[in-house]
PDB file of N, CA and C in Angstrom:
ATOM      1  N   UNK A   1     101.236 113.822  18.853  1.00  0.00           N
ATOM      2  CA  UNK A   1     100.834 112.759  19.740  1.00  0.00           C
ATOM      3  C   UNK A   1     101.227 111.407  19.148  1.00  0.00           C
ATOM      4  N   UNK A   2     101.391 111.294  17.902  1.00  0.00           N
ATOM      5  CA  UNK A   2     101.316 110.118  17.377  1.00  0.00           C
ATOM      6  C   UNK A   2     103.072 109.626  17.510  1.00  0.00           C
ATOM      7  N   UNK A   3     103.788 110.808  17.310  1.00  0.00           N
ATOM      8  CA  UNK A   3     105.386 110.646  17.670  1.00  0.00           C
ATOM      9  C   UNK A   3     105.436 109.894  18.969  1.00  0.00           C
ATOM     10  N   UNK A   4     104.976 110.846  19.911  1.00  0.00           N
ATOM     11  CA  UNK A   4     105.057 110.018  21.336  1.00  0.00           C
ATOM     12  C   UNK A   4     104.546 108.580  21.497  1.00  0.00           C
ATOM     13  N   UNK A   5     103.893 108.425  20.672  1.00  0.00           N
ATOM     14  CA  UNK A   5     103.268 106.908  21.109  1.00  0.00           C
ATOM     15  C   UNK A   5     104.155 105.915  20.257  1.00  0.00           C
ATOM     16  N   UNK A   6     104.429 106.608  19.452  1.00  0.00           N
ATOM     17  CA  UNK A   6     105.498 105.777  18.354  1.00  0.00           C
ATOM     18  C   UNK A   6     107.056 105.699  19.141  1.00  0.00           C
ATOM     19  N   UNK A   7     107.234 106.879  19.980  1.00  0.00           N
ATOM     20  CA  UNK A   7     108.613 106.269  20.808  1.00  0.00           C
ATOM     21  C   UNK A   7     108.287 105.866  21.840  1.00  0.00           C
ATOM     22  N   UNK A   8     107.298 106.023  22.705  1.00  0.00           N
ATOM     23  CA  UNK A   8     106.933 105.091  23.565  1.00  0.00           C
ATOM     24  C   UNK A   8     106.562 103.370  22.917  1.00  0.00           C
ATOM     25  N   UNK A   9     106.462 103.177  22.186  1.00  0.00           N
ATOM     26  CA  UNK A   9     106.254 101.849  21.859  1.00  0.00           C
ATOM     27  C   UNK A   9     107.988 101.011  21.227  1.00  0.00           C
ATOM     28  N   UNK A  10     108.280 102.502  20.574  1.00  0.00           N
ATOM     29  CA  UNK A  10     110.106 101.689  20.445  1.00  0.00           C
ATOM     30  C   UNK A  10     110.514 101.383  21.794  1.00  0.00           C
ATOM     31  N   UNK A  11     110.628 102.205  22.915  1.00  0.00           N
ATOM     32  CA  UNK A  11     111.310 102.055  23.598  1.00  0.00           C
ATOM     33  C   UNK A  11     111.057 100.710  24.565  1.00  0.00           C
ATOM     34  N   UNK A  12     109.587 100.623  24.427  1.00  0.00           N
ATOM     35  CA  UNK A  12     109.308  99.259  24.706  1.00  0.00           C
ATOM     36  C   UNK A  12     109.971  98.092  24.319  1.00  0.00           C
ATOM     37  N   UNK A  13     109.522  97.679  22.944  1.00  0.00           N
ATOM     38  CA  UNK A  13     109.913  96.813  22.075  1.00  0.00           C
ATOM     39  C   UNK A  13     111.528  96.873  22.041  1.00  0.00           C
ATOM     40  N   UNK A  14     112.375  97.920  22.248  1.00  0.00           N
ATOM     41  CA  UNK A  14     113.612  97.513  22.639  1.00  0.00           C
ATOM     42  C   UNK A  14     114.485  97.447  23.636  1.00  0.00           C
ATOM     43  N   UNK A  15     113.408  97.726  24.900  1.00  0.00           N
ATOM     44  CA  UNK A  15     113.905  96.951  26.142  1.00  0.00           C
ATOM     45  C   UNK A  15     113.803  95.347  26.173  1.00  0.00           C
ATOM     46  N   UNK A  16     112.580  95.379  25.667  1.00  0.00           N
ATOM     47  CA  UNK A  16     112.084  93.326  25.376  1.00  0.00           C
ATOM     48  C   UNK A  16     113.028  92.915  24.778  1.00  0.00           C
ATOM     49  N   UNK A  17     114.081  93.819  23.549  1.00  0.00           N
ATOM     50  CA  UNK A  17     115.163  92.739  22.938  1.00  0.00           C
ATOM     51  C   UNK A  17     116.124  92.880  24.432  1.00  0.00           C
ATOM     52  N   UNK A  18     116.850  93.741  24.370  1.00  0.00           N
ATOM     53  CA  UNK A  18     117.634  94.228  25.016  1.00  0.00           C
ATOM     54  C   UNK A  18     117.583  93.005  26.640  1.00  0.00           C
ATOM     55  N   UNK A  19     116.515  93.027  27.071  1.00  0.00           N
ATOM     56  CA  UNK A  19     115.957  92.201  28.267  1.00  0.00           C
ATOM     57  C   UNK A  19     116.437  91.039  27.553  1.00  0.00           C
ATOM     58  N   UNK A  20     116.063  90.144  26.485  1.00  0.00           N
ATOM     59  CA  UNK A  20     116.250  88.650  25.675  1.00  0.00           C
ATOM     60  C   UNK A  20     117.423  88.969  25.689  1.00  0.00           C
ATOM     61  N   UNK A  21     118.421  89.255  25.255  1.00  0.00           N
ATOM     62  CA  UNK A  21     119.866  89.044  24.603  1.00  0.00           C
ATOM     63  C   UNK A  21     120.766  89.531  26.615  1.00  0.00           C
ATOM     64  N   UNK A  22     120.560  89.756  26.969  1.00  0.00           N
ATOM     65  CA  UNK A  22     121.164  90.106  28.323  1.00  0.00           C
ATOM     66  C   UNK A  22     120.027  90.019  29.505  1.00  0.00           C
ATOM     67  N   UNK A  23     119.771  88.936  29.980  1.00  0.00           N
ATOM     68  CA  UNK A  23     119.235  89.051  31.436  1.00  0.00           C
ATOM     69  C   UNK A  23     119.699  89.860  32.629  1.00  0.00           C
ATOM     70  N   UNK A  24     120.893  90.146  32.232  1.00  0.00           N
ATOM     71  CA  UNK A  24     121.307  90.585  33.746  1.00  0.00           C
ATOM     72  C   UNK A  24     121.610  92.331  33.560  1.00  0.00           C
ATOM     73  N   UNK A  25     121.025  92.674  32.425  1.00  0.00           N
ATOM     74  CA  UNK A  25     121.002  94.297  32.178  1.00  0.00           C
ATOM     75  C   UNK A  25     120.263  95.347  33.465  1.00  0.00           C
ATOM     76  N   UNK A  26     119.071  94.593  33.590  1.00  0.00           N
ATOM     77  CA  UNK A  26     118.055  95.342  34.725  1.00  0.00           C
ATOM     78  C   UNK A  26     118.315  94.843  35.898  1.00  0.00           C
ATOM     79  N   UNK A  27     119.520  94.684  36.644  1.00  0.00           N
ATOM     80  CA  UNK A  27     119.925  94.546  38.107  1.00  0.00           C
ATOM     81  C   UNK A  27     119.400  95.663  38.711  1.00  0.00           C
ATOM     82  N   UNK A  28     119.504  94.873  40.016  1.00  0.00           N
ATOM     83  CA  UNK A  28     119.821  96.116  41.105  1.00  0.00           C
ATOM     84  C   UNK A  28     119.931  97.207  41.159  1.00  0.00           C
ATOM     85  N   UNK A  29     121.363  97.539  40.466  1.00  0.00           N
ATOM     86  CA  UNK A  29     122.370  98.671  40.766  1.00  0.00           C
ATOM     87  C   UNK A  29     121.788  99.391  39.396  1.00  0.00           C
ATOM     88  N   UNK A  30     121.339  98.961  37.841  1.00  0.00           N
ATOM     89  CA  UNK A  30     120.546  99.536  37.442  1.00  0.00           C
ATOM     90  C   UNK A  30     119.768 100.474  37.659  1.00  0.00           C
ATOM     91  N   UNK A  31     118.319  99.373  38.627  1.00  0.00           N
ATOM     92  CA  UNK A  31     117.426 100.255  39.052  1.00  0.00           C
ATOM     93  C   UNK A  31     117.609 101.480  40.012  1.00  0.00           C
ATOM     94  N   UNK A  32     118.866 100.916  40.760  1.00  0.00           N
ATOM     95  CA  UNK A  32     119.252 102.002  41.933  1.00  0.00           C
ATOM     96  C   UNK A  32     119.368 103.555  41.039  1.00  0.00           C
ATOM     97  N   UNK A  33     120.237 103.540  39.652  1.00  0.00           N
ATOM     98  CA  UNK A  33     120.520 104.053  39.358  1.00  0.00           C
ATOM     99  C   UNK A  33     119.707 104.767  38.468  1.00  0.00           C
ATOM    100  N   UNK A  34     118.516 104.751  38.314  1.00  0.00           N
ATOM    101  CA  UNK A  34     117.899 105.019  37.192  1.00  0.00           C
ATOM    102  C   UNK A  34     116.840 105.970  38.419  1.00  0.00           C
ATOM    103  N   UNK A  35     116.483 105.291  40.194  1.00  0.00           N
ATOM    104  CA  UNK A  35     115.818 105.786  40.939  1.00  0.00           C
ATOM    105  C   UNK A  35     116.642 107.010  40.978  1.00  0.00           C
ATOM    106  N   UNK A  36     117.605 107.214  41.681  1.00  0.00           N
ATOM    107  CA  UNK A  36     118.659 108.191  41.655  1.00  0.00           C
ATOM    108  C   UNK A  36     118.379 109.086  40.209  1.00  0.00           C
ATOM    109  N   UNK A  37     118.542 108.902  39.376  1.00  0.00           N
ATOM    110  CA  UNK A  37     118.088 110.096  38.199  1.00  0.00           C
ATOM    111  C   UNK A  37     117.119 110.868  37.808  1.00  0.00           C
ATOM    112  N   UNK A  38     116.013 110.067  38.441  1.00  0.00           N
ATOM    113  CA  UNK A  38     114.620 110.391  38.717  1.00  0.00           C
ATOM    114  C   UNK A  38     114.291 110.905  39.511  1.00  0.00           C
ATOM    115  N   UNK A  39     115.181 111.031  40.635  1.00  0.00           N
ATOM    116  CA  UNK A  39     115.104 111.788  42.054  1.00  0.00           C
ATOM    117  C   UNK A  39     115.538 113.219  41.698  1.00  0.00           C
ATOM    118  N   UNK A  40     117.215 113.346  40.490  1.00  0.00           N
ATOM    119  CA  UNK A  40     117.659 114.164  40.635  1.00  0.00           C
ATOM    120  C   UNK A  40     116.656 115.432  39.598  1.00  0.00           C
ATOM    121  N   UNK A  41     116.491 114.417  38.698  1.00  0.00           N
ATOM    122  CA  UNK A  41     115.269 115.320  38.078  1.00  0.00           C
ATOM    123  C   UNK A  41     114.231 115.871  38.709  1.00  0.00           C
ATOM    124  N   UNK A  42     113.466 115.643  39.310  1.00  0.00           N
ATOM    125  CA  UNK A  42     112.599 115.976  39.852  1.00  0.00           C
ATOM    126  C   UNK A  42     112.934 117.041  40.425  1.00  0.00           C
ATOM    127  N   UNK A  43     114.140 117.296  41.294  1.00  0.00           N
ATOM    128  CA  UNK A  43     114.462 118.279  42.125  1.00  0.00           C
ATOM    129  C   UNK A  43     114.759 119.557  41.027  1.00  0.00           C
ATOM    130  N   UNK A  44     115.501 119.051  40.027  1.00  0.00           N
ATOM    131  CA  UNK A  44     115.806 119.764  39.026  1.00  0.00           C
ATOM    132  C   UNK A  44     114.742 120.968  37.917  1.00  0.00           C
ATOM    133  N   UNK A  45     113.746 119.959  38.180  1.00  0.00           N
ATOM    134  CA  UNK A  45     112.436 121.020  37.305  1.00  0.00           C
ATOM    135  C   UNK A  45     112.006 121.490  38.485  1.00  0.00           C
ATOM    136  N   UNK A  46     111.838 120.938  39.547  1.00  0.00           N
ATOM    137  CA  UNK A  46     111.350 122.116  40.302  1.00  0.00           C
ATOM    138  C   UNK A  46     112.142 122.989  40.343  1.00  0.00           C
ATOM    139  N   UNK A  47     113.579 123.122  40.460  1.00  0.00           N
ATOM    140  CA  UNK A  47     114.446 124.430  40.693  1.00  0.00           C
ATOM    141  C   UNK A  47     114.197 125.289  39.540  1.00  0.00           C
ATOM    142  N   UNK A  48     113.892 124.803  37.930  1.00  0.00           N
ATOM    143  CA  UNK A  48     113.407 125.328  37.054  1.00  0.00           C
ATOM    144  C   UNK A  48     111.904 126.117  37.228  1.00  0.00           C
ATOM    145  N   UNK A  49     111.401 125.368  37.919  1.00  0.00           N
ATOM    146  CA  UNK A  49     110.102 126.057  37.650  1.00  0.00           C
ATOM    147  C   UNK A  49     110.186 127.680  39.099  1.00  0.00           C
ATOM    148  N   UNK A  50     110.838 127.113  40.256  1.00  0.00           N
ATOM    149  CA  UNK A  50     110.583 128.211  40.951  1.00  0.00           C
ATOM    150  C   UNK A  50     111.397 129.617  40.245  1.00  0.00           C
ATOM    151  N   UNK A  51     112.777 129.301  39.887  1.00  0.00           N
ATOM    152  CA  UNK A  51     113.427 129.962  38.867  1.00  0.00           C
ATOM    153  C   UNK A  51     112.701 130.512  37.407  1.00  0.00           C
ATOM    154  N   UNK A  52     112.212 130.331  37.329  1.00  0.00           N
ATOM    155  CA  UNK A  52     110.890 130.500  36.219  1.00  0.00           C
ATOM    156  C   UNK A  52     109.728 131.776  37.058  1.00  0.00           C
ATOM    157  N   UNK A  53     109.091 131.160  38.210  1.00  0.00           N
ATOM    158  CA  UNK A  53     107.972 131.947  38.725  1.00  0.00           C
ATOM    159  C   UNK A  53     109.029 133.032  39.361  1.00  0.00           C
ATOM    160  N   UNK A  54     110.470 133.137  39.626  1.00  0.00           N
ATOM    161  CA  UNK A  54     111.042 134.528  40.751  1.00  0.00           C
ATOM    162  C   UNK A  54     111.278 135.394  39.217  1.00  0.00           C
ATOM    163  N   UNK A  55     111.563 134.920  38.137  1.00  0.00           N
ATOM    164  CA  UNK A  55     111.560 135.781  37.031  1.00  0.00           C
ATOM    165  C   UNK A  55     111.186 135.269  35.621  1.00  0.00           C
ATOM    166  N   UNK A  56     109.687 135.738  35.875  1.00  0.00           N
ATOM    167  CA  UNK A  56     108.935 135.170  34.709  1.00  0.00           C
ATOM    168  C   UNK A  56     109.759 136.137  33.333  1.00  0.00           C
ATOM    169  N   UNK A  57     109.244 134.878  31.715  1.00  0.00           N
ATOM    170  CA  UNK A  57     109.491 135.729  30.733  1.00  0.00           C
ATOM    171  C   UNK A  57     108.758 136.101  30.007  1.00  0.00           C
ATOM    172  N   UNK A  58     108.192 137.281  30.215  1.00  0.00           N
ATOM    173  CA  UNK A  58     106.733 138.330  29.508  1.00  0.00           C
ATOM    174  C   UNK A  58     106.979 138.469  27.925  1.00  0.00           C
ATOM    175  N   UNK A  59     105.888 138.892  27.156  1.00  0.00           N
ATOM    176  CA  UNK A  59     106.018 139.420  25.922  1.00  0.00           C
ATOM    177  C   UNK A  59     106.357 140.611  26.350  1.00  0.00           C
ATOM    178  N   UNK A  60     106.053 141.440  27.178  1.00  0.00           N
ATOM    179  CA  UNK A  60     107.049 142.577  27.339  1.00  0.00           C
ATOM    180  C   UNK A  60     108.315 142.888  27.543  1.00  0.00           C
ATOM    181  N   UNK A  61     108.749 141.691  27.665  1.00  0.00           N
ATOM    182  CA  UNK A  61     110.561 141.903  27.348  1.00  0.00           C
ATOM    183  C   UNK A  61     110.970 141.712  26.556  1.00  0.00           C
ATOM    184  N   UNK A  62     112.248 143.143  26.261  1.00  0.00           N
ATOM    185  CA  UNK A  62     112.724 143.192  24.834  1.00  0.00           C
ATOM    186  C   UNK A  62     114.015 143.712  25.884  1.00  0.00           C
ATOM    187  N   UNK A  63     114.921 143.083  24.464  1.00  0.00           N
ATOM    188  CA  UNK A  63     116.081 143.730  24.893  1.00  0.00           C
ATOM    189  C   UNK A  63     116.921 142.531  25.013  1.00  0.00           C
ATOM    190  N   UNK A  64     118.076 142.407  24.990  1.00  0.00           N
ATOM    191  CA  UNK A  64     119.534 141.547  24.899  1.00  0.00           C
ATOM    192  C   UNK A  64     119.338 141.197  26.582  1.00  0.00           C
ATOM    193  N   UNK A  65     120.102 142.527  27.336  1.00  0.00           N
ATOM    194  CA  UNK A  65     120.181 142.341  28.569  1.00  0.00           C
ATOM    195  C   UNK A  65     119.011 142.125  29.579  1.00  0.00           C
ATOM    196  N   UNK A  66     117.533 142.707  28.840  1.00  0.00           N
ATOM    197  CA  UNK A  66     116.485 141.849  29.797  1.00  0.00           C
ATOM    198  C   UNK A  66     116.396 140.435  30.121  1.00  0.00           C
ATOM    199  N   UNK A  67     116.155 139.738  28.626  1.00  0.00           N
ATOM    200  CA  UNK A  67     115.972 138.885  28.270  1.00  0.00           C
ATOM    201  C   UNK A  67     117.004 137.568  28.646  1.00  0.00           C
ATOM    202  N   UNK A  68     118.378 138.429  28.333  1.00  0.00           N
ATOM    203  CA  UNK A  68     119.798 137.478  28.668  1.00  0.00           C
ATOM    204  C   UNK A  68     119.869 137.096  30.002  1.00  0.00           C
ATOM    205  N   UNK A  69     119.786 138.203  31.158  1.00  0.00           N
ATOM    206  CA  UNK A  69     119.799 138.330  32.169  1.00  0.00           C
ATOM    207  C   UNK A  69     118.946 137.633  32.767  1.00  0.00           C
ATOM    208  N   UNK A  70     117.958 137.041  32.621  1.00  0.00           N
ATOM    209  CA  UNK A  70     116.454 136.182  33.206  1.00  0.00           C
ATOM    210  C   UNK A  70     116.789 134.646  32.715  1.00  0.00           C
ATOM    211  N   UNK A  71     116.894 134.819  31.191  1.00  0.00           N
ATOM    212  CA  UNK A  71     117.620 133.444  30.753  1.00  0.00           C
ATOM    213  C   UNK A  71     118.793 132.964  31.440  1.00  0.00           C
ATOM    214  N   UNK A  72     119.697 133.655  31.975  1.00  0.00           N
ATOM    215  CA  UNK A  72     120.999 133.641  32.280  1.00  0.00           C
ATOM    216  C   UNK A  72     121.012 132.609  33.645  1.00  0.00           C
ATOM    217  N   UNK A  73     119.994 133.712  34.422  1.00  0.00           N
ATOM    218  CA  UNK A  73     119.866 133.252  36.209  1.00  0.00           C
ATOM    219  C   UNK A  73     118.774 132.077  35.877  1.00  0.00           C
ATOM    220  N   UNK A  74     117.770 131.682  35.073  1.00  0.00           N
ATOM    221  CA  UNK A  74     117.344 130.416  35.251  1.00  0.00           C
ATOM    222  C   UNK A  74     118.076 129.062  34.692  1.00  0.00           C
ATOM    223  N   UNK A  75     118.627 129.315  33.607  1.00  0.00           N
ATOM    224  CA  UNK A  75     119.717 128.844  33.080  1.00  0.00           C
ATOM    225  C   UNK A  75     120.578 128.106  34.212  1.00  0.00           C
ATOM    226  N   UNK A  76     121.648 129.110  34.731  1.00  0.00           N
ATOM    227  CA  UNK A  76     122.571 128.639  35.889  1.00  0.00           C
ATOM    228  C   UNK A  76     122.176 128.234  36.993  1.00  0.00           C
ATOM    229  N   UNK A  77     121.034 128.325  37.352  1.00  0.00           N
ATOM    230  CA  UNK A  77     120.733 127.654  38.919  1.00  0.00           C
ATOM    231  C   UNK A  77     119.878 126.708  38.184  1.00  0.00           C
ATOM    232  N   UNK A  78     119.370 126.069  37.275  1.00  0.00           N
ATOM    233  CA  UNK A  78     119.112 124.791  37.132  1.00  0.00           C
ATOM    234  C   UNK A  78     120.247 124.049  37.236  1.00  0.00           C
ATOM    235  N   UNK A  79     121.327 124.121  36.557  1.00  0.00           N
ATOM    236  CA  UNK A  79     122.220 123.529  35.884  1.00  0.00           C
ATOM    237  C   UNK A  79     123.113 123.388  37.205  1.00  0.00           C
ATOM    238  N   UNK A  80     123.725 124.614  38.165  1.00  0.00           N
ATOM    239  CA  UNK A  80     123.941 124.204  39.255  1.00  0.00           C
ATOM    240  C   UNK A  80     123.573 123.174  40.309  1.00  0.00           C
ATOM    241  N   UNK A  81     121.860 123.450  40.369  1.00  0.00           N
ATOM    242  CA  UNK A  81     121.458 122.431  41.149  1.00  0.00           C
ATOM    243  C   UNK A  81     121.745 120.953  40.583  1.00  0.00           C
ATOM    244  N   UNK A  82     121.161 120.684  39.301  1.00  0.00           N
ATOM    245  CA  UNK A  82     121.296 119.422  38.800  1.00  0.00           C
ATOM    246  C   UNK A  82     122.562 119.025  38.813  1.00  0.00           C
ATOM    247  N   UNK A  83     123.949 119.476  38.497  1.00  0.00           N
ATOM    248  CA  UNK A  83     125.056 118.963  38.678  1.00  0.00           C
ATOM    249  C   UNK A  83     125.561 119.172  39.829  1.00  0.00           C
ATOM    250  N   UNK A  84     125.457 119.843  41.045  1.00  0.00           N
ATOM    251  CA  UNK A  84     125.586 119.586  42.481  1.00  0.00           C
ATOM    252  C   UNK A  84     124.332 118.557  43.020  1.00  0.00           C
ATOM    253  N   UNK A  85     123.260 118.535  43.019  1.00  0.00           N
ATOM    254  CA  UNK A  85     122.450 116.639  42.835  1.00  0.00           C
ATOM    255  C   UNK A  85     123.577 115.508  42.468  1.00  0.00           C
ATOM    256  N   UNK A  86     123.715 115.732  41.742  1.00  0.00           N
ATOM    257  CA  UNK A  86     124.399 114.785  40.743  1.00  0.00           C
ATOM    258  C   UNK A  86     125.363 114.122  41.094  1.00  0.00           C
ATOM    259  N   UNK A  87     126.323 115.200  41.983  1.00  0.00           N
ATOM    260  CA  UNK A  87     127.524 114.842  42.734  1.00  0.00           C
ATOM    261  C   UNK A  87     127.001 114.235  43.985  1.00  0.00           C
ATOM    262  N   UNK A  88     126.021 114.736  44.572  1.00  0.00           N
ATOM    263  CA  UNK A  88     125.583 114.346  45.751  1.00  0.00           C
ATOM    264  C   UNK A  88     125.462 112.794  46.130  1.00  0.00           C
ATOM    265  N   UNK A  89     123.959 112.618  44.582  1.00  0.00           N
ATOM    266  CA  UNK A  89     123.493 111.631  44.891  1.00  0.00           C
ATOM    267  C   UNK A  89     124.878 110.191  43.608  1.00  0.00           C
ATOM    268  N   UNK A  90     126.029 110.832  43.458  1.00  0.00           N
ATOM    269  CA  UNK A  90     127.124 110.033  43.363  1.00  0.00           C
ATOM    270  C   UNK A  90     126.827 109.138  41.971  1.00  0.00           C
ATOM    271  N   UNK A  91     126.367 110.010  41.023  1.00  0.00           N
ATOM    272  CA  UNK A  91     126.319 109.547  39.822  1.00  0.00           C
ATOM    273  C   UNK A  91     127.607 110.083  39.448  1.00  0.00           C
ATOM    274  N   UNK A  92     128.027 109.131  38.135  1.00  0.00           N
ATOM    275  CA  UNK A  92     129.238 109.188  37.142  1.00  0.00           C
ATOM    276  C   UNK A  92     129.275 109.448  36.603  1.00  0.00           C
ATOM    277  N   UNK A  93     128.097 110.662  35.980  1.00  0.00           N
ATOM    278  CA  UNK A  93     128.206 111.327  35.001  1.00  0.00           C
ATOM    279  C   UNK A  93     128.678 113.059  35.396  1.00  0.00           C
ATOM    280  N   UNK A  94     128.436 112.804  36.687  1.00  0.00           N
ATOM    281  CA  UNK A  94     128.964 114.205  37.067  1.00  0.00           C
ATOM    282  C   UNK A  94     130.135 114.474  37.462  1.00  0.00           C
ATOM    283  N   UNK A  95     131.130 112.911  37.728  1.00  0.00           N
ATOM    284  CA  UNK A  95     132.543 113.148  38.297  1.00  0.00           C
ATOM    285  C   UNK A  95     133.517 114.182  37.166  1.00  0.00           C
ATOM    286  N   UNK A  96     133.268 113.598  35.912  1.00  0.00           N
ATOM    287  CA  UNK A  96     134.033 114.735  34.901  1.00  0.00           C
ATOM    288  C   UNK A  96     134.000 116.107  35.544  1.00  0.00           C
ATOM    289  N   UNK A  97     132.806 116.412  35.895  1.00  0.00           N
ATOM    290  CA  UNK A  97     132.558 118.059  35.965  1.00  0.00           C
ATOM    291  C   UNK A  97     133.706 118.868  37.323  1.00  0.00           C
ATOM    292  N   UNK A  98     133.299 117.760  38.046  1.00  0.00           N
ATOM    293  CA  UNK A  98     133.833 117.917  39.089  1.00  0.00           C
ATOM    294  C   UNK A  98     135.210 117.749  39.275  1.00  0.00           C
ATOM    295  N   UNK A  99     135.790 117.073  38.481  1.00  0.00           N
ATOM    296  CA  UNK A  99     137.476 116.880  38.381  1.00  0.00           C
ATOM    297  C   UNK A  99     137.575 118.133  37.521  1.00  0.00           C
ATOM    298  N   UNK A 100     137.085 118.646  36.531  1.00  0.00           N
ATOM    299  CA  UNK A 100     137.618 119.491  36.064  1.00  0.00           C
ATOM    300  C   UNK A 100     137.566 121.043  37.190  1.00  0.00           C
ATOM    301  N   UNK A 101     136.673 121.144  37.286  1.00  0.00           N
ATOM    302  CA  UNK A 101     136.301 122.342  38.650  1.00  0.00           C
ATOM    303  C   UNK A 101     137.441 122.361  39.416  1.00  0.00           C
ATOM    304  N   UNK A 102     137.494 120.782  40.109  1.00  0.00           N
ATOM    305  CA  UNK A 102     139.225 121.063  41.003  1.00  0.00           C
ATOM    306  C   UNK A 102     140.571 120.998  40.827  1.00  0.00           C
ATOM    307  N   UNK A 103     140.398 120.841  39.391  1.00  0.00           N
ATOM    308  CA  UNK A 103     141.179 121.432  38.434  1.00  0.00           C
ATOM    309  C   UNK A 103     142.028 122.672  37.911  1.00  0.00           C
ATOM    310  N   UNK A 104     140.183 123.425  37.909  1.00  0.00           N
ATOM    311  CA  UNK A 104     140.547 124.882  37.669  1.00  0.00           C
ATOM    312  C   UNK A 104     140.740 125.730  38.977  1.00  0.00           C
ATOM    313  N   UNK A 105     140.437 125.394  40.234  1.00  0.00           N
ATOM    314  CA  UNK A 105     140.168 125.859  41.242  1.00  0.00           C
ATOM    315  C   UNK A 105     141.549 125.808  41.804  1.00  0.00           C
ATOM    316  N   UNK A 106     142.001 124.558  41.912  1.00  0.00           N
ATOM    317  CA  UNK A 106     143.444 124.446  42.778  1.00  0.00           C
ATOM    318  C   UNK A 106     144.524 124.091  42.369  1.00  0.00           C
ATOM    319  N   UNK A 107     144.320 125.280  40.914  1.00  0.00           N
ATOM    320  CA  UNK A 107     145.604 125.362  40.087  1.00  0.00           C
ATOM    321  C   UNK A 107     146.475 126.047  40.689  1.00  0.00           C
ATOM    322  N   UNK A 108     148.582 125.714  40.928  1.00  0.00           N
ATOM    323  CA  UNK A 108     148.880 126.574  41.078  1.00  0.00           C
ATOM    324  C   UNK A 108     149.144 128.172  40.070  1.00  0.00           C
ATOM    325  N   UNK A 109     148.787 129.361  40.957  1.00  0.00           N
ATOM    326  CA  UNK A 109     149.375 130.502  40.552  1.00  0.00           C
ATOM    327  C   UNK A 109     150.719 130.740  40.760  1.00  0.00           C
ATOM    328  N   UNK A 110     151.243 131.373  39.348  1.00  0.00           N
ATOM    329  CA  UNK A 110     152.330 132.060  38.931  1.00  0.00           C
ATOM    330  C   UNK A 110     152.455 133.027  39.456  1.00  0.00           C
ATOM    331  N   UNK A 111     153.084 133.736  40.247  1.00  0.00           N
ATOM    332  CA  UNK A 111     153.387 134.957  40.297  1.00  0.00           C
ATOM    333  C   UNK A 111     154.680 135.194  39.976  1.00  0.00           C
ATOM    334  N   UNK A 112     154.385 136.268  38.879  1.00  0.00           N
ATOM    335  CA  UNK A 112     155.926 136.566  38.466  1.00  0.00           C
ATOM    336  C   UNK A 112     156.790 138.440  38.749  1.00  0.00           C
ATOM    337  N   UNK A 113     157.782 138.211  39.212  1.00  0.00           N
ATOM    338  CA  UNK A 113     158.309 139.595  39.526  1.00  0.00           C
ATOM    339  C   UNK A 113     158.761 140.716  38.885  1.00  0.00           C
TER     340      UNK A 113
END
């Protein structure tokens, strides 16, 4: 508890510099952007959590492929959703992903005889 209050209080104290040395850091398009991340999160733990309750992980699972397999599918449909959000709601941290995808997608094939 005492960590958390100790980075909650940095992060304070160095927005206040951060705010002094640049006024024009917390615009608009900032906040737009910070609402937008907060949106996408949100959607994001919930996809975690329902992904979580369709395949809970018991002390009774043992095993590579139990275990992998449950990790696997909550794993990828978070990560799906959050980086299809992402694209949606037209953040720039997701264009990389997405150039590379149509990348790999609408490469030409070789066919050779």
């Amino acid at each position: 508890m005492a960590q958390s209050i100790v980075a909650a209080v940095e992060v304070c104290i160095l927005s206040v510099i951060m705010l002094i040395r640049d006024r024009k850091l917390f615009d608009m398009q900032f906040l737009n952007g910070i609402v937008r991340i907060i949106s996408i999160a949100g959607f994001t733990v919930l996809t975690a959590y329902l992904a979580v309750s369709f395949f809970p992980l018991g002390a009774h699972d043992r095993g590579f492929i139990t275990l992998g397999s449950k990790l696997f599918f909550i794993a990828s449909t978070t990560l799906t959703v959050h980086v299809c959000l992402s694209g949606l709601f037209g953040l720039e941290e997701a264009r990389p992903i997405f150039r590379v995808l149509k990348r790999l997608v609408l490469r030409p094939v070789k066919i050779q005889y």
